[in-house]
N, C-alpha and C. Protein backbone atom coordinates (compact mmCIF):
# COMPACT_ATOMS: atom_id res chain seq x y z
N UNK A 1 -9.54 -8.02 16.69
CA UNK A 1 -9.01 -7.05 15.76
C UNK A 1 -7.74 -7.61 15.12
N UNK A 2 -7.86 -7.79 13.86
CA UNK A 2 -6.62 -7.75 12.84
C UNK A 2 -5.35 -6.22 12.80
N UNK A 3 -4.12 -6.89 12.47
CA UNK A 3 -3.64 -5.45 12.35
C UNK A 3 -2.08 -5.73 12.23
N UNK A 4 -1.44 -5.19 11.31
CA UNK A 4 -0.17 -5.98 10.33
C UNK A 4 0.80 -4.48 11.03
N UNK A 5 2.32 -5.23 11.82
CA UNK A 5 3.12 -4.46 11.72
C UNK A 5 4.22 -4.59 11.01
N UNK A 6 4.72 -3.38 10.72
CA UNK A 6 5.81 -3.36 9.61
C UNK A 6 7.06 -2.84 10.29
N UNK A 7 8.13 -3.83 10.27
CA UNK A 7 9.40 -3.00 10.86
C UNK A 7 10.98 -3.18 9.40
N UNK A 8 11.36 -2.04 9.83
CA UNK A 8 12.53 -2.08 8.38
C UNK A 8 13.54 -2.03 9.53
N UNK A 9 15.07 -2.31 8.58
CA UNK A 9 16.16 -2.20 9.26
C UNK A 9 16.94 -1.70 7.89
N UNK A 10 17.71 -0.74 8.43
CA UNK A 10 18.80 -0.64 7.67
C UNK A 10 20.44 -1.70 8.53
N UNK A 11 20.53 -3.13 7.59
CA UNK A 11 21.23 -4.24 8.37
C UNK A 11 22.80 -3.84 7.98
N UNK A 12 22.69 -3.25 6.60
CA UNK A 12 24.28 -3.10 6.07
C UNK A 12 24.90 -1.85 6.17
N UNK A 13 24.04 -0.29 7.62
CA UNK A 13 24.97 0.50 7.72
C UNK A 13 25.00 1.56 7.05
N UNK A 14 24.11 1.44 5.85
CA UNK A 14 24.74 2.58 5.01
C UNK A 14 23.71 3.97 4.97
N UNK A 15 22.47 3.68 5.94
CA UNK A 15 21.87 5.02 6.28
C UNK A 15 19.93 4.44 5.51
N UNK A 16 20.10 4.09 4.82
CA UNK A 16 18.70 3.22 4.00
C UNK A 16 18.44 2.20 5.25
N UNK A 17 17.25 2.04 4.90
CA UNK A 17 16.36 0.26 4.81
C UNK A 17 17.03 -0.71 3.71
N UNK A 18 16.92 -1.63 4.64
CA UNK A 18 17.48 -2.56 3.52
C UNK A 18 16.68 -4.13 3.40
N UNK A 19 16.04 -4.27 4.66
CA UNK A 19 14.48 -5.43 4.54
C UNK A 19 13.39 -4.57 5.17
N UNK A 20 12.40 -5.55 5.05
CA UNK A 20 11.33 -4.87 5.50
C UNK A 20 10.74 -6.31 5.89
N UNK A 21 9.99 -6.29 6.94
CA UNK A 21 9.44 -7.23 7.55
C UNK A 21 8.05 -7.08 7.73
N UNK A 22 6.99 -7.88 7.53
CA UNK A 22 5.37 -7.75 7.37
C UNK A 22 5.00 -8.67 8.40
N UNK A 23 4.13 -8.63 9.39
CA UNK A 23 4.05 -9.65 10.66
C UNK A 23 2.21 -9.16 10.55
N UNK A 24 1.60 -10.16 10.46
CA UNK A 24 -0.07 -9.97 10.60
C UNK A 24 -0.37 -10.98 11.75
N UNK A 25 -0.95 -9.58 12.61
CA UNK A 25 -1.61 -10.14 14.26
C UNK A 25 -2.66 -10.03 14.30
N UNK A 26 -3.31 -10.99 15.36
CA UNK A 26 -4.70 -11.04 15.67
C UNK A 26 -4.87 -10.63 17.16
N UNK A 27 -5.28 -9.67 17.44
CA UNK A 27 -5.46 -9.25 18.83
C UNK A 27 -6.41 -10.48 19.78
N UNK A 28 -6.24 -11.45 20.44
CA UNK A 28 -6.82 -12.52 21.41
C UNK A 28 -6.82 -11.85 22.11
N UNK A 29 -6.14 -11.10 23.21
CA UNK A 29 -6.75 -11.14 24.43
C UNK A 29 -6.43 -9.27 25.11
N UNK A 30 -5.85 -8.97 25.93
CA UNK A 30 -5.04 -7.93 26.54
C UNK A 30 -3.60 -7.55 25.68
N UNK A 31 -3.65 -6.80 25.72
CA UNK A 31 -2.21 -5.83 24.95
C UNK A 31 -1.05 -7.10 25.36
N UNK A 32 -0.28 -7.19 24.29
CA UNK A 32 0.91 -7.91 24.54
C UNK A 32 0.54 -9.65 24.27
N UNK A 33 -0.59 -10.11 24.25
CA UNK A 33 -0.82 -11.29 23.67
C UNK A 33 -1.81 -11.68 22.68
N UNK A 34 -1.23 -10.90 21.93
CA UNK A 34 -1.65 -11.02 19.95
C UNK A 34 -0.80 -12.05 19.66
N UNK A 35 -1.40 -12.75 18.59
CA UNK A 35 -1.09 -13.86 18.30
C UNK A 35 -0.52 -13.75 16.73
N UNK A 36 1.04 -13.51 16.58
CA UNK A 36 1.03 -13.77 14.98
C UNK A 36 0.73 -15.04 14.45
N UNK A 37 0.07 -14.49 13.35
CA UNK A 37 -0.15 -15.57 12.06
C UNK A 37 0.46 -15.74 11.23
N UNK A 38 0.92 -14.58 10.33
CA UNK A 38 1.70 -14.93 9.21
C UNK A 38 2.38 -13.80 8.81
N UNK A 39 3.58 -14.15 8.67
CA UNK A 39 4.37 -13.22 8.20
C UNK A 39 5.19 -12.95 6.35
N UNK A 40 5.70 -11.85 6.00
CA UNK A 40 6.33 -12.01 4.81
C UNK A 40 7.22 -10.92 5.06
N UNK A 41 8.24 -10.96 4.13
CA UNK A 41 9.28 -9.95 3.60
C UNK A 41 9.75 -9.84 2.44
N UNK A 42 10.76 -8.57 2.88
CA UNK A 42 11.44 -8.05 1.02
C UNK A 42 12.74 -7.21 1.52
N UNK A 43 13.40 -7.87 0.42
CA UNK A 43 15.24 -7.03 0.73
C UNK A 43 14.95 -6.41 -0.49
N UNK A 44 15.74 -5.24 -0.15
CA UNK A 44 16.68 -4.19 -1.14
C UNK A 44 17.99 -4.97 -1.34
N UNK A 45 18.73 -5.65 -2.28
CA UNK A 45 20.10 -5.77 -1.24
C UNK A 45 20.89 -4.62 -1.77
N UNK A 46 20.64 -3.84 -3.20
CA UNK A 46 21.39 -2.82 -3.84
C UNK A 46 21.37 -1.39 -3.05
N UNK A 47 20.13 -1.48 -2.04
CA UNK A 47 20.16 -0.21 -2.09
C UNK A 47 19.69 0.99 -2.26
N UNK A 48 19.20 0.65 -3.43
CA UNK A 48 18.28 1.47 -4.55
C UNK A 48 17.10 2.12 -4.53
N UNK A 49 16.54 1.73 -3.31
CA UNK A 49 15.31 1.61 -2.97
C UNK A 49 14.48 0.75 -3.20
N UNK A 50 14.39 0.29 -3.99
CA UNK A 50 13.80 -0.67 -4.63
C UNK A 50 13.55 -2.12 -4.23
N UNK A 51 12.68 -3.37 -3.56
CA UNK A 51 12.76 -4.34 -3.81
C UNK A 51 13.33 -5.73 -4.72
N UNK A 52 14.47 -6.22 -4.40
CA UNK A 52 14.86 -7.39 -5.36
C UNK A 52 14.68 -8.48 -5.03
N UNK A 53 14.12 -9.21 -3.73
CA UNK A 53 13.66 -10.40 -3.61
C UNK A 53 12.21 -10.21 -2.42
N UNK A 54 11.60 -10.84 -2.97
CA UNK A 54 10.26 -11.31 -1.74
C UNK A 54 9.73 -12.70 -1.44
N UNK A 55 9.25 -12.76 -0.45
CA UNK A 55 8.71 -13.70 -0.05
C UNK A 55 7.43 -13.63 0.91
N UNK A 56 6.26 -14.58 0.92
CA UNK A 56 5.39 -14.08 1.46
C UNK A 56 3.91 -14.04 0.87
N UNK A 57 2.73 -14.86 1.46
CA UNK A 57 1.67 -15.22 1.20
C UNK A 57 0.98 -13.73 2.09
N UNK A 58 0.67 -12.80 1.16
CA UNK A 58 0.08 -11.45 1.76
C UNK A 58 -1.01 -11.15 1.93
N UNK A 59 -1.87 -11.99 1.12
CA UNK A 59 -3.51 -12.69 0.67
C UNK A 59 -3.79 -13.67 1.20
N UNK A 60 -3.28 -14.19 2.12
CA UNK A 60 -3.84 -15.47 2.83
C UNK A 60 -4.70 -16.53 2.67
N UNK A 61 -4.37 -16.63 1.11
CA UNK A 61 -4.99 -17.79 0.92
C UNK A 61 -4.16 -19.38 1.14
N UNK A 62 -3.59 -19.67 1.68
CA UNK A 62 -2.83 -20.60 2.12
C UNK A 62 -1.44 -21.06 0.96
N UNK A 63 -1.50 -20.05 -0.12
CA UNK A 63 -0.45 -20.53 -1.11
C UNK A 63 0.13 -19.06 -1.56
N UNK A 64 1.33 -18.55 -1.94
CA UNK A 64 2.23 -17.58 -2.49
C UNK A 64 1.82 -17.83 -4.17
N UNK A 65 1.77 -16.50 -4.71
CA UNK A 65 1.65 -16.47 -6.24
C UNK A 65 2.23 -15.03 -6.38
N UNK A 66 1.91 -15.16 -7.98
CA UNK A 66 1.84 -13.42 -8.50
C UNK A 66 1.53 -12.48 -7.85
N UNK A 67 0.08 -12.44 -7.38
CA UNK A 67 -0.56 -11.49 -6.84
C UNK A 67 -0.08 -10.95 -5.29
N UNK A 68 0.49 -12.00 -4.56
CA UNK A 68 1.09 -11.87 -3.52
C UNK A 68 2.33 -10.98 -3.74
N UNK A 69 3.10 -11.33 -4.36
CA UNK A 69 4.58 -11.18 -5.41
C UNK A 69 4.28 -9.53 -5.76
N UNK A 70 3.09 -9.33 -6.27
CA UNK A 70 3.11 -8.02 -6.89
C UNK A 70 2.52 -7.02 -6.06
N UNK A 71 1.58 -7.47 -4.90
CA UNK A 71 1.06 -6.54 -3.79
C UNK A 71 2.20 -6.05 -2.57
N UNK A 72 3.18 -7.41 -2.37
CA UNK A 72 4.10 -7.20 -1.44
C UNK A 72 5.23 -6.30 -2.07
N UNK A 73 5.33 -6.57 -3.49
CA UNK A 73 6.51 -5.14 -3.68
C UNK A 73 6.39 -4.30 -3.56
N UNK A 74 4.52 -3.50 -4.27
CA UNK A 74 4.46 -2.57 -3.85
C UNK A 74 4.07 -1.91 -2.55
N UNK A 75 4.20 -2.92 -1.98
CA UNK A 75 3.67 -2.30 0.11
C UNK A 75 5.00 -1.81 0.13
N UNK A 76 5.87 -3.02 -0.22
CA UNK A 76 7.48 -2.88 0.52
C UNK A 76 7.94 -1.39 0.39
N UNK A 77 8.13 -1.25 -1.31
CA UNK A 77 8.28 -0.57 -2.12
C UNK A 77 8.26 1.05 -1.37
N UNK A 78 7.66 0.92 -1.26
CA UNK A 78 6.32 2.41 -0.71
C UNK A 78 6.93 2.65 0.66
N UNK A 79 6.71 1.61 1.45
CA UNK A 79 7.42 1.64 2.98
C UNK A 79 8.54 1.96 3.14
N UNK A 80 9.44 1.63 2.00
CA UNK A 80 10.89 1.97 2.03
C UNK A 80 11.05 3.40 2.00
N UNK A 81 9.72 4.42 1.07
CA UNK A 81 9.85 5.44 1.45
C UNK A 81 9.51 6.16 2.54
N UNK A 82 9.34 5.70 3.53
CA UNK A 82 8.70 6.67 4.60
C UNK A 82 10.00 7.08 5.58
N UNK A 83 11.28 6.03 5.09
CA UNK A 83 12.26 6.20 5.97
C UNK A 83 11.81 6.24 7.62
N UNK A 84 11.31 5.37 7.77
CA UNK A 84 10.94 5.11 9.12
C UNK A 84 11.60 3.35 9.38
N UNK A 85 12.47 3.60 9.56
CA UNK A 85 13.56 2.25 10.16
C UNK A 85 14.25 2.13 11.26
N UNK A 86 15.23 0.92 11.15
CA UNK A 86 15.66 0.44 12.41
C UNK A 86 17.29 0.44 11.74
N UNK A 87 18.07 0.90 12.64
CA UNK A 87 19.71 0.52 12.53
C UNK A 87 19.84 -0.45 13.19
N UNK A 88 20.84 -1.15 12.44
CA UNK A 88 21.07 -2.68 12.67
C UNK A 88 20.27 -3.56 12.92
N UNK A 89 20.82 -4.15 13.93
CA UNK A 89 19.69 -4.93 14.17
C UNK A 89 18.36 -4.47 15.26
N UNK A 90 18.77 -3.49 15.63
CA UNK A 90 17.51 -3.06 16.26
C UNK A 90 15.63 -3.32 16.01
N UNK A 91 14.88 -3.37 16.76
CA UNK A 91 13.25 -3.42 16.62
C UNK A 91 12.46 -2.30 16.51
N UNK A 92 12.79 -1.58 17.46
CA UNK A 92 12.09 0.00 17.91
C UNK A 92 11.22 0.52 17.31
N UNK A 93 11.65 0.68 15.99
CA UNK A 93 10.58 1.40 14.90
C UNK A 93 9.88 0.72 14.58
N UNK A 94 9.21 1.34 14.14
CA UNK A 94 7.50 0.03 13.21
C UNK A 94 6.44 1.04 12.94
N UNK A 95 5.85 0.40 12.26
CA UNK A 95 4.53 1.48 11.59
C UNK A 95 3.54 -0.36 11.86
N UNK A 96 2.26 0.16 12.74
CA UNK A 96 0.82 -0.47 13.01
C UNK A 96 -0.14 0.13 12.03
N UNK A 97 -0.49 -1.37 10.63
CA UNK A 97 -1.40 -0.92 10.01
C UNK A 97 -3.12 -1.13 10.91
N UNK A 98 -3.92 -0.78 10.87
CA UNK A 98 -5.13 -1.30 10.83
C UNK A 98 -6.39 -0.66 10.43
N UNK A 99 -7.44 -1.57 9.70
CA UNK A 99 -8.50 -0.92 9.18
C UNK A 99 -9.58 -1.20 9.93
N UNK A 100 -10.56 -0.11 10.26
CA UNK A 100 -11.55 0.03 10.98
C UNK A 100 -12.66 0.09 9.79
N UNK A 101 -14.26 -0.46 10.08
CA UNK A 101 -15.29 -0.60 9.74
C UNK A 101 -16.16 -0.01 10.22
N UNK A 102 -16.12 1.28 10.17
CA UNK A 102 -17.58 2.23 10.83
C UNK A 102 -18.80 2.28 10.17
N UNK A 103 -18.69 1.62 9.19
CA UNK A 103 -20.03 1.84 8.59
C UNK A 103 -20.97 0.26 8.97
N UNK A 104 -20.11 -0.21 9.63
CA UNK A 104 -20.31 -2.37 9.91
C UNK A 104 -21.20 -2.72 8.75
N UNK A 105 -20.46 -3.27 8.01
CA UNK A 105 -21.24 -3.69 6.46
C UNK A 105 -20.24 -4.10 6.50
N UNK A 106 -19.11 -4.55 6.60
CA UNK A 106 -18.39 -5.42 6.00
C UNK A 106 -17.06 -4.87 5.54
N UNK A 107 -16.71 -3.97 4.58
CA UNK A 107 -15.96 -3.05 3.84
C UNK A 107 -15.25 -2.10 4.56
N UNK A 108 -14.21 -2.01 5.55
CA UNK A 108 -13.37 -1.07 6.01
C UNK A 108 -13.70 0.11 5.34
N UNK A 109 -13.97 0.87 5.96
CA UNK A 109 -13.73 2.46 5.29
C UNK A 109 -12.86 3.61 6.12
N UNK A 110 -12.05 3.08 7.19
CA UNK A 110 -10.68 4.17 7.66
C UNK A 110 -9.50 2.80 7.52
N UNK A 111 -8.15 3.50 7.34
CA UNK A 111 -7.07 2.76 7.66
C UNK A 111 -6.32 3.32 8.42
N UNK A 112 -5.81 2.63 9.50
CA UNK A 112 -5.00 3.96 10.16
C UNK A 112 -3.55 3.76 10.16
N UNK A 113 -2.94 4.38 9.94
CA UNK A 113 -1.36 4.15 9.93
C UNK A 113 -0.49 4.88 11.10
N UNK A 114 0.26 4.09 11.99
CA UNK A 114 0.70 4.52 13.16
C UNK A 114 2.28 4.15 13.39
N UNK A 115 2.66 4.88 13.68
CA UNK A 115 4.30 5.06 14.00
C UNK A 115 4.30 5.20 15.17
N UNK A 116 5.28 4.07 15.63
CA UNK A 116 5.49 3.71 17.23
C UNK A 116 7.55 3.54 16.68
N UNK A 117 7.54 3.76 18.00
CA UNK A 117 9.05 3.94 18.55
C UNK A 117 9.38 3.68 19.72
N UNK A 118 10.05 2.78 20.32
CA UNK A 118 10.64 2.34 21.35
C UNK A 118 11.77 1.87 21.69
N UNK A 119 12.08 1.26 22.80
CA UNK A 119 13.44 0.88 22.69
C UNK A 119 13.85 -0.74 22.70
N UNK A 120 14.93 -1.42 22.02
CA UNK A 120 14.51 -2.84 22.10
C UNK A 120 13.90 -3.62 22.13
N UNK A 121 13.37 -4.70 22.57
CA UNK A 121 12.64 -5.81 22.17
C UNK A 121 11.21 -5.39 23.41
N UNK A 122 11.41 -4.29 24.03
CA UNK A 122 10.15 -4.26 24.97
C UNK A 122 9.06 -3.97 24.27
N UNK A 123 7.74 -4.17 25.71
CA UNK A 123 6.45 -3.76 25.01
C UNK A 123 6.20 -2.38 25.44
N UNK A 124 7.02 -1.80 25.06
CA UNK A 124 6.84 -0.25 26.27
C UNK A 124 7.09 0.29 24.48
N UNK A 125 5.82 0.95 24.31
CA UNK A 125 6.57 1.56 22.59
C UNK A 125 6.16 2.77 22.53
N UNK A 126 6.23 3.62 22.12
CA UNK A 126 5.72 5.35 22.45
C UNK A 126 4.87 5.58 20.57
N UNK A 127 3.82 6.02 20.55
CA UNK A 127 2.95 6.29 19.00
C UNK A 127 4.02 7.95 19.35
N UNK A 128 4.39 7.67 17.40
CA UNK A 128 5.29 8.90 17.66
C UNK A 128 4.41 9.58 16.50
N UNK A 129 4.11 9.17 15.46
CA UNK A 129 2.77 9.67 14.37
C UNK A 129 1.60 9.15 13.98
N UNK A 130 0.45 9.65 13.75
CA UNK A 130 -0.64 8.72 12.74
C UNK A 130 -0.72 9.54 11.87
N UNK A 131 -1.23 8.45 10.76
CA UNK A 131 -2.34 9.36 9.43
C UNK A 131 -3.29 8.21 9.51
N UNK A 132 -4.02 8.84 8.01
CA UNK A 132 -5.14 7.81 8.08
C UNK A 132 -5.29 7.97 6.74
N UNK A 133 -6.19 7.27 6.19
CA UNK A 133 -6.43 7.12 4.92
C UNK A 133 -8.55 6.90 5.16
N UNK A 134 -8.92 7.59 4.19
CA UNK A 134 -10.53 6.65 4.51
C UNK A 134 -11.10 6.67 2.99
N UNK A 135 -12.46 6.00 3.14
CA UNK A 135 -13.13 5.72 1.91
C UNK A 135 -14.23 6.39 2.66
N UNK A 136 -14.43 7.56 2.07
CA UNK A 136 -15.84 8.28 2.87
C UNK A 136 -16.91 8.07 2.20
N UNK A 137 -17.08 7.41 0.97
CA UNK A 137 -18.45 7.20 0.47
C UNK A 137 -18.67 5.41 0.35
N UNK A 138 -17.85 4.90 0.54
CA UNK A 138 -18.24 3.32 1.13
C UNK A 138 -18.28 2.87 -0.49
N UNK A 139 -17.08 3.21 -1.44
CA UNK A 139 -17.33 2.67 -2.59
C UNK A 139 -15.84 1.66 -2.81
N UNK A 140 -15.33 1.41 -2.44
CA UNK A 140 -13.90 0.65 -1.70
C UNK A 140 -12.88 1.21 -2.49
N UNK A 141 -12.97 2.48 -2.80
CA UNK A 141 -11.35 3.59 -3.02
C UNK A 141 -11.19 4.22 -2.05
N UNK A 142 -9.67 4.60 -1.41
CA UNK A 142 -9.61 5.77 -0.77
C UNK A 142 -9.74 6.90 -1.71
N UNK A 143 -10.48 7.70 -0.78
CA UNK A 143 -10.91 9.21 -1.75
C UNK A 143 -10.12 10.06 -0.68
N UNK A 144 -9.57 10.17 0.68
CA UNK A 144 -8.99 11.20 1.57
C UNK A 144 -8.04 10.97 2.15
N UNK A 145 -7.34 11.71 3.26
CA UNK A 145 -5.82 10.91 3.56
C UNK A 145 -6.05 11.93 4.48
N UNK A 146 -5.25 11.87 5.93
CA UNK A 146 -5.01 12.98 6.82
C UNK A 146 -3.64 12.19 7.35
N UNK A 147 -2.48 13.52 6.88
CA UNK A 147 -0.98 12.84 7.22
C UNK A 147 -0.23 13.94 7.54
N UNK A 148 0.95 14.16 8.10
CA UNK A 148 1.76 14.57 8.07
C UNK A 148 3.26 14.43 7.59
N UNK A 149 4.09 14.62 8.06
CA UNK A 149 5.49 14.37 6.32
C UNK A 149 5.34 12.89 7.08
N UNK A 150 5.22 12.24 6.02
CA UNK A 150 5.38 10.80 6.14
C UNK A 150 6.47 10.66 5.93
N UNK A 151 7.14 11.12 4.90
CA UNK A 151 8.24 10.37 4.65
C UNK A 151 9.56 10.89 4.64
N UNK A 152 9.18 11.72 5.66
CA UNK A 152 10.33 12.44 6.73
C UNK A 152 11.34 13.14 6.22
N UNK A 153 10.42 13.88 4.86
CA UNK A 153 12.11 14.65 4.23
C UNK A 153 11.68 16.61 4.67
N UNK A 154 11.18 16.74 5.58
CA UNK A 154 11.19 18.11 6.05
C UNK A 154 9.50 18.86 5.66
N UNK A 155 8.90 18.11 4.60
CA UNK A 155 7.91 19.28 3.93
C UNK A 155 6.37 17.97 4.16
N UNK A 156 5.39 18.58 4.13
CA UNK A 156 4.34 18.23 4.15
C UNK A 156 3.34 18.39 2.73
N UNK A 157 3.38 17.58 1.40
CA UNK A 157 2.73 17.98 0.42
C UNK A 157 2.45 16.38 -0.43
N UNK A 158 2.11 16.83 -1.42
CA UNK A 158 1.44 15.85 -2.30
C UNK A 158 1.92 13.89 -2.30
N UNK A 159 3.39 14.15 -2.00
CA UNK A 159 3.74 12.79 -2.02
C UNK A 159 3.64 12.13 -0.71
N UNK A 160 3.75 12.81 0.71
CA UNK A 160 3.12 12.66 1.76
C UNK A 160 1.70 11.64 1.56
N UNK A 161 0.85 12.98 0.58
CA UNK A 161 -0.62 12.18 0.42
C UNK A 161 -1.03 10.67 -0.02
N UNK A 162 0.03 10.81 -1.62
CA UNK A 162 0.15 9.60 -1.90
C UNK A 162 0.80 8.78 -1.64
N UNK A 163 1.79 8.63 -0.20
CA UNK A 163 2.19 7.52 -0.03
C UNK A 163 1.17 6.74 1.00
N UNK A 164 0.49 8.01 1.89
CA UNK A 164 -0.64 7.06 2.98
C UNK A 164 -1.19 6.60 1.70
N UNK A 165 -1.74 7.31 0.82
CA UNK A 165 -3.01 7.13 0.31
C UNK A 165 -2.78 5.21 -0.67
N UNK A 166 -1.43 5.27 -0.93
CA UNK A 166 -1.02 3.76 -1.88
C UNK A 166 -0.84 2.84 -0.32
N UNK A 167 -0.01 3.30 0.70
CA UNK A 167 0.22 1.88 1.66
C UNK A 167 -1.21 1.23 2.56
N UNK A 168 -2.53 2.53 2.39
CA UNK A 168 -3.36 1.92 3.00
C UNK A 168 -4.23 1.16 1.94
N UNK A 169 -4.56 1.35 0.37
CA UNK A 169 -5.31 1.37 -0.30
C UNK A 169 -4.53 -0.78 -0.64
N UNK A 170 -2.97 -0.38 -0.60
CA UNK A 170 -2.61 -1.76 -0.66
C UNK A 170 -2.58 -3.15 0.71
N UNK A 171 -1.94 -2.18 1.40
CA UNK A 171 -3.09 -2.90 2.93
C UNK A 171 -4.37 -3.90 2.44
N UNK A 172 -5.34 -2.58 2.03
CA UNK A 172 -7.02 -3.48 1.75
C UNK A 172 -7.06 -4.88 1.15
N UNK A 173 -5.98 -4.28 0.20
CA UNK A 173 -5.93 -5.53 -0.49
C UNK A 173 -5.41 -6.82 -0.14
N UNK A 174 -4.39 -6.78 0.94
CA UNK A 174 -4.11 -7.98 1.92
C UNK A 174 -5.20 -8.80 2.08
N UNK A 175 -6.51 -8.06 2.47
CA UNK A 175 -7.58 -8.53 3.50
C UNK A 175 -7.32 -9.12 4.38
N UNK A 176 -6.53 -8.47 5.33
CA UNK A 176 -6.71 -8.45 6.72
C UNK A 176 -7.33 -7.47 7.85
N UNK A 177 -8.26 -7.55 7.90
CA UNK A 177 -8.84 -6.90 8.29
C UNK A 177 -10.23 -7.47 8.93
């Protein structure tokens, strides 16, 4: 099993994310010895929310371009809103992407998005939320989303939807999976 975690930090203090870190694992063996492959990132340094530098082959085709450039802002982008981060230098937080294939044809049709929380660098991590995102007619859009406030500002509604519904739909497009 493939399956990309994402951890942010707010490094400069001021209550935001300010990188975001992309780590794609391959599950080998028993919990705790996944093997990363490849990683990428993206700073805010303003603030703003917004992405101003990236780096990072997100498509794995063995070389960085545009398309990498323009999929990783908007993962970053998006992630920055869920306000699900780390102060300082801390690890703890992270969101576990991964897409499941129930229909086995090839084409993922659930993504699941999972919020884990723990403390320091251990493997002891507690799932504090999921949503999911799916393609229920096997045509490779998400058409559904099952979430709760994602992006942790008190209410449960439309932008909730569309943020699972953009971080899993851009996920796919990694192809990792």
């Amino acid at each position: 099993m493939r399956y990309l975690k994402v951890t942010a930090q707010d490094r400069t203090g001021n209550g935001r994310a300010d990188s975001v870190l992309l780590e794609f694992y391959e599950q080998v063996g028993r919990p705790g010895e996944d093997r990363l492959v490849n990683k990428a990132f993206a700073v805010d340094f303003d603030a703003d929310g917004k992405v101003d530098y990236k780096m990072g082959d997100v498509t794995h085709n063995g070389k960085e371009n545009s398309a990498d450039q323009r999929l990783l802002y908007r993962f970053a982008n998006n992630y920055l809103k869920l306000r699900w981060f780390n102060r300082g230098a801390a690890w703890g937080r992270y969101l576990k992407v991964i897409a499941e294939d129930f229909h086995d044809d090839g084409a993922p049709n659930v993504v699941r998005l999972q919020l884990h929380e723990g403390s320091g660098m251990t493997s002891e991590r507690t799932l504090s939320a999921w949503h999911a995102a799916f393609d229920s007619n096997n045509d490779g859009e998400i058409d559904a989303s099952v979430q709760g406030d994602v992006n942790h500002d008190g209410l449960i509604d439309k932008a909730d939807e569309k943020l699972v519904r953009v971080l899993a739909a851009t996920y796919l497009k990694f192809r990792w999976y």
